[in-house]
C-alpha atoms as a PDB file:
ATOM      1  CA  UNK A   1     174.168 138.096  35.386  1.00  0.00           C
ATOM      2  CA  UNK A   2     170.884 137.188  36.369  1.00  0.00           C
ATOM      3  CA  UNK A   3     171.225 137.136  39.753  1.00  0.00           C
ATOM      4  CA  UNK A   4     173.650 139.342  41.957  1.00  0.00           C
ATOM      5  CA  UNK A   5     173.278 137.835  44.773  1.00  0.00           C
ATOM      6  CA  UNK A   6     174.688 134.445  43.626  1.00  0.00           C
ATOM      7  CA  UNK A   7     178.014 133.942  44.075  1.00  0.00           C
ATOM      8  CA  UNK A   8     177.900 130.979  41.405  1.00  0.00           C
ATOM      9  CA  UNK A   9     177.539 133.246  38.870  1.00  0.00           C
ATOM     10  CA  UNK A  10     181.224 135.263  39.238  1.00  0.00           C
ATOM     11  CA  UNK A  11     183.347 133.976  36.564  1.00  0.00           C
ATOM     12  CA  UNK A  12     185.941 131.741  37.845  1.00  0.00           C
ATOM     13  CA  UNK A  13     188.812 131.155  35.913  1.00  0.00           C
ATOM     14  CA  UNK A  14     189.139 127.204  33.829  1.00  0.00           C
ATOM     15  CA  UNK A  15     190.558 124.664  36.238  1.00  0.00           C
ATOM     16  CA  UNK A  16     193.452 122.613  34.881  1.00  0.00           C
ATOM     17  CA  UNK A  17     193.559 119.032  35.824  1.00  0.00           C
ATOM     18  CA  UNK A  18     195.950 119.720  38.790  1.00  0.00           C
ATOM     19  CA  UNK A  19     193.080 121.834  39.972  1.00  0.00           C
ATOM     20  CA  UNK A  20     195.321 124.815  39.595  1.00  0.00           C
ATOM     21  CA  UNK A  21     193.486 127.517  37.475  1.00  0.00           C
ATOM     22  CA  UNK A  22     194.996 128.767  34.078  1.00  0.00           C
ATOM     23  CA  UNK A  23     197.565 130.686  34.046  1.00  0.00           C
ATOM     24  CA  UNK A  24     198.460 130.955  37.510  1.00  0.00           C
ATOM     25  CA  UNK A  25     201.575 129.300  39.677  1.00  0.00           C
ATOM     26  CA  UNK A  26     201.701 129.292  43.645  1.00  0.00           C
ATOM     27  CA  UNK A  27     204.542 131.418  44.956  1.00  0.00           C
ATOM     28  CA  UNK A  28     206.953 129.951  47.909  1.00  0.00           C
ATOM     29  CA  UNK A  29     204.371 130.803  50.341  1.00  0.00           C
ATOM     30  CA  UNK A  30     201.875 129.040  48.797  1.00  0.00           C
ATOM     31  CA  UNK A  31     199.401 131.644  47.414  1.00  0.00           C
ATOM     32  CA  UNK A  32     198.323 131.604  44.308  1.00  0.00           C
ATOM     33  CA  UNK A  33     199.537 134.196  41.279  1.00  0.00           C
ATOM     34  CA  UNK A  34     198.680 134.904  38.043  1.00  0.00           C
ATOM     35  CA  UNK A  35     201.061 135.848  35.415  1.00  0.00           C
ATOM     36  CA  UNK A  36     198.413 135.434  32.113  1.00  0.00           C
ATOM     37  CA  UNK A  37     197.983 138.416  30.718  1.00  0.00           C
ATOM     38  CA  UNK A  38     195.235 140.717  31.464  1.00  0.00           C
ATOM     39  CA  UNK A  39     193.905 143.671  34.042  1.00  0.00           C
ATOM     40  CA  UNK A  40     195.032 140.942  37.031  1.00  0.00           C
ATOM     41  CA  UNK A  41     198.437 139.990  35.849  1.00  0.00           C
ATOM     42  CA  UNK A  42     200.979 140.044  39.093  1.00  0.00           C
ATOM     43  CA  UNK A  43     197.553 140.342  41.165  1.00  0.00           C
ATOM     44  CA  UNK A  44     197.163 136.863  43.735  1.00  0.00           C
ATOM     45  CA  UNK A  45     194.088 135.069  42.649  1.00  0.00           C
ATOM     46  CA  UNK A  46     192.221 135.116  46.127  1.00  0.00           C
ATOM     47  CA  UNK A  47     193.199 138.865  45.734  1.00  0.00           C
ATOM     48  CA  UNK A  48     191.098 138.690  42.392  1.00  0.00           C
ATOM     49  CA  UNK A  49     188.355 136.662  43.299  1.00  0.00           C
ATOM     50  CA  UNK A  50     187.463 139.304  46.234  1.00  0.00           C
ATOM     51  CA  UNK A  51     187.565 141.757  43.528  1.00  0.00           C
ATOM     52  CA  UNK A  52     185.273 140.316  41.690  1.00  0.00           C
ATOM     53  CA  UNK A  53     182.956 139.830  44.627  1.00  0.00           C
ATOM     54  CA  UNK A  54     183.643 143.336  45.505  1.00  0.00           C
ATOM     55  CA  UNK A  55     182.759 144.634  42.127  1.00  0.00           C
ATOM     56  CA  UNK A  56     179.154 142.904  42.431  1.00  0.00           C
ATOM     57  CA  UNK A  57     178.160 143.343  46.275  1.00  0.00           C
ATOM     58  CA  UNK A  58     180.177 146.393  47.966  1.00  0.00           C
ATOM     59  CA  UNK A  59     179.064 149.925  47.762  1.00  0.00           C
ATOM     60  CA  UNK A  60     182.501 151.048  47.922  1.00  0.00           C
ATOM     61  CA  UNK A  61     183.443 149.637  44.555  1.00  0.00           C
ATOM     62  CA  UNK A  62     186.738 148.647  43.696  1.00  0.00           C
ATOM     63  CA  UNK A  63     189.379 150.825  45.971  1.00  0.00           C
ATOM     64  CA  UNK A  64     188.885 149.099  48.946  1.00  0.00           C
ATOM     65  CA  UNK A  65     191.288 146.196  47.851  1.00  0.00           C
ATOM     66  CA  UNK A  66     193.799 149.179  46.375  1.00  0.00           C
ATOM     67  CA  UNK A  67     194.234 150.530  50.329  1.00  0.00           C
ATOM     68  CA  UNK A  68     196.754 148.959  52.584  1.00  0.00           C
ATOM     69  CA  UNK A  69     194.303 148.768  55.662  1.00  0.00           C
ATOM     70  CA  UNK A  70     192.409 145.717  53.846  1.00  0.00           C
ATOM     71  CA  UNK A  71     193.211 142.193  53.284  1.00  0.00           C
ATOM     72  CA  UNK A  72     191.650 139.029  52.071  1.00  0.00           C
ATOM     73  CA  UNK A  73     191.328 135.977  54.568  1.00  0.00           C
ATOM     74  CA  UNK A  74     191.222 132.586  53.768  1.00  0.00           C
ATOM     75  CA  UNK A  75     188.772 131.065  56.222  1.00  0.00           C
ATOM     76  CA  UNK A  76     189.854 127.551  55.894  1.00  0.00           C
ATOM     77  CA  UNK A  77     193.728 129.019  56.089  1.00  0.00           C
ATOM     78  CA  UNK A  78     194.330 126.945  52.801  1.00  0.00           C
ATOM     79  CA  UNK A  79     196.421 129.307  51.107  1.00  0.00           C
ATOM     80  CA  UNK A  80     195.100 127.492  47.510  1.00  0.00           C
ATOM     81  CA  UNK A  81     191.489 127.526  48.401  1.00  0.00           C
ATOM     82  CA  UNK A  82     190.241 130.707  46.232  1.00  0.00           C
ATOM     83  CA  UNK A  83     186.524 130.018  46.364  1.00  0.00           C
ATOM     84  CA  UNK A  84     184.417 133.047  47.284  1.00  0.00           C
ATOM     85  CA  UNK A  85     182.937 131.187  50.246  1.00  0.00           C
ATOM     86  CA  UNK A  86     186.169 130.598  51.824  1.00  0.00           C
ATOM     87  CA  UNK A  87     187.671 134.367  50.992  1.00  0.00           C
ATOM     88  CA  UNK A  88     186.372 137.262  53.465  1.00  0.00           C
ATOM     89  CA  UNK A  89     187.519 140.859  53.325  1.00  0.00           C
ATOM     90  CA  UNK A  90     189.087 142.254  56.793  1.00  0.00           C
ATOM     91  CA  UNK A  91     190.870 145.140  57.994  1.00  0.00           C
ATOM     92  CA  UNK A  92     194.388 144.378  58.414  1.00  0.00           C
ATOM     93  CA  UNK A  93     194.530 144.405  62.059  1.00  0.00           C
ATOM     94  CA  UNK A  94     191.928 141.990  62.576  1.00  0.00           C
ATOM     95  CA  UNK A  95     193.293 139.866  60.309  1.00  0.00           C
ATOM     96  CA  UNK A  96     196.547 140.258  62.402  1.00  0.00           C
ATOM     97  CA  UNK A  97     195.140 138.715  65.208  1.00  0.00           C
ATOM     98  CA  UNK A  98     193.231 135.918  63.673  1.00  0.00           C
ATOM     99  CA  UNK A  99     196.199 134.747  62.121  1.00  0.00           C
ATOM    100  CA  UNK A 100     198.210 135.267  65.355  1.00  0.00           C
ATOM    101  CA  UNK A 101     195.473 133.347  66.717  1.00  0.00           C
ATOM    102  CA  UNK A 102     195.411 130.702  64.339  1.00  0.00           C
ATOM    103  CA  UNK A 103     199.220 129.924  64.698  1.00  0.00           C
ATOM    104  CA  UNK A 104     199.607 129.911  68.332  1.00  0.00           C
ATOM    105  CA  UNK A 105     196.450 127.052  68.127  1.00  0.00           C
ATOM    106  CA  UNK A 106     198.451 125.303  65.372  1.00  0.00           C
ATOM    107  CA  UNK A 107     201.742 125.644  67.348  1.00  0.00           C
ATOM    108  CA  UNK A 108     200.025 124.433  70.457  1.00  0.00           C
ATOM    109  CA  UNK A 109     198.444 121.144  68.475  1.00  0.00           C
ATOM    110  CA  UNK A 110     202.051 120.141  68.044  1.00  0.00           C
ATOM    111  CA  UNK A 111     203.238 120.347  71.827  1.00  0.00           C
ATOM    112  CA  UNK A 112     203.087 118.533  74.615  1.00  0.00           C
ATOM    113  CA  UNK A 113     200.951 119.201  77.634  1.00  0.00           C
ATOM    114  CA  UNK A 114     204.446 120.388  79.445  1.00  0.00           C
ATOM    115  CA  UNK A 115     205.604 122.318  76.757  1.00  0.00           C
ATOM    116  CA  UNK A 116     202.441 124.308  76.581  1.00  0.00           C
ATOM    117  CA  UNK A 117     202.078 124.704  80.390  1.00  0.00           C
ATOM    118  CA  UNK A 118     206.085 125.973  80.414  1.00  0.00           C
ATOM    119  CA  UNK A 119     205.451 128.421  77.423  1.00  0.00           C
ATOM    120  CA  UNK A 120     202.313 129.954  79.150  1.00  0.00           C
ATOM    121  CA  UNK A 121     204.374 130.503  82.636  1.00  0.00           C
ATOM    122  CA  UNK A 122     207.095 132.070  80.425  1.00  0.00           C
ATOM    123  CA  UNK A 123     204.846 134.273  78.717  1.00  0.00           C
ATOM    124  CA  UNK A 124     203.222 135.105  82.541  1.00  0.00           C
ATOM    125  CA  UNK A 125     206.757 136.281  83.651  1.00  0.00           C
ATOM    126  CA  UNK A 126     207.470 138.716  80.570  1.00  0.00           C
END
């Protein structure tokens, strides 16, 4: 690697023509998985990806994505979209509350004005 500071340069798996990359197959939630065989067999590809990046740019080496209290965010919420500009690492609370966040806004897109106004004075008298 020539560079270490250029995230082009992580090896990305080959893209099939379904833009799905080799040897992976998205689960029922949408994420994902790789069942080829190698060190990230069963691991979820965003899961790898940050590993990679992790391996290249974090002082703390690899164990951060081995401990519970961390998890991988896809900024775009596309579950599919695995490039290492979309992927950020988070503590797991945070990332709690963004995707609280983030379905409350999409849940509220989808109401009406009176729906939204009747679930807020709801929520005001719990």
């Amino acid at each position: 690697m020539s560079n270490p500071l250029e995230l082009s340069t992580l090896e990305m798996p080959d893209w099939l023509s379904d833009g799905q990359p080799a040897g992976t197959h998205v689960t029922e939630k949408g994420y994902l998985r790789i069942h080829a065989r190698g060190p990230y067999r069963n691991w979820y590809h965003h899961r790898q990806v940050m590993q990679e990046m992790v391996d290249v740019f974090c002082f703390y080496g690899t164990q951060v994505l081995k401990d519970p209290r961390f998890t991988v965010h896809h900024l775009d919420h596309v579950r599919t979209n695995n490039q290492p500009n979309n992927l950020i690492l988070l503590d797991k609370p945070i990332h709690d509350w963004l995707s609280a966040k983030h379905g409350w806004a999409k849940l509220r897109r989808s109401l009406s004005e009176e729906e939204v106004e009747e679930l807020e004075r709801n929520a005001r008298e719990v």
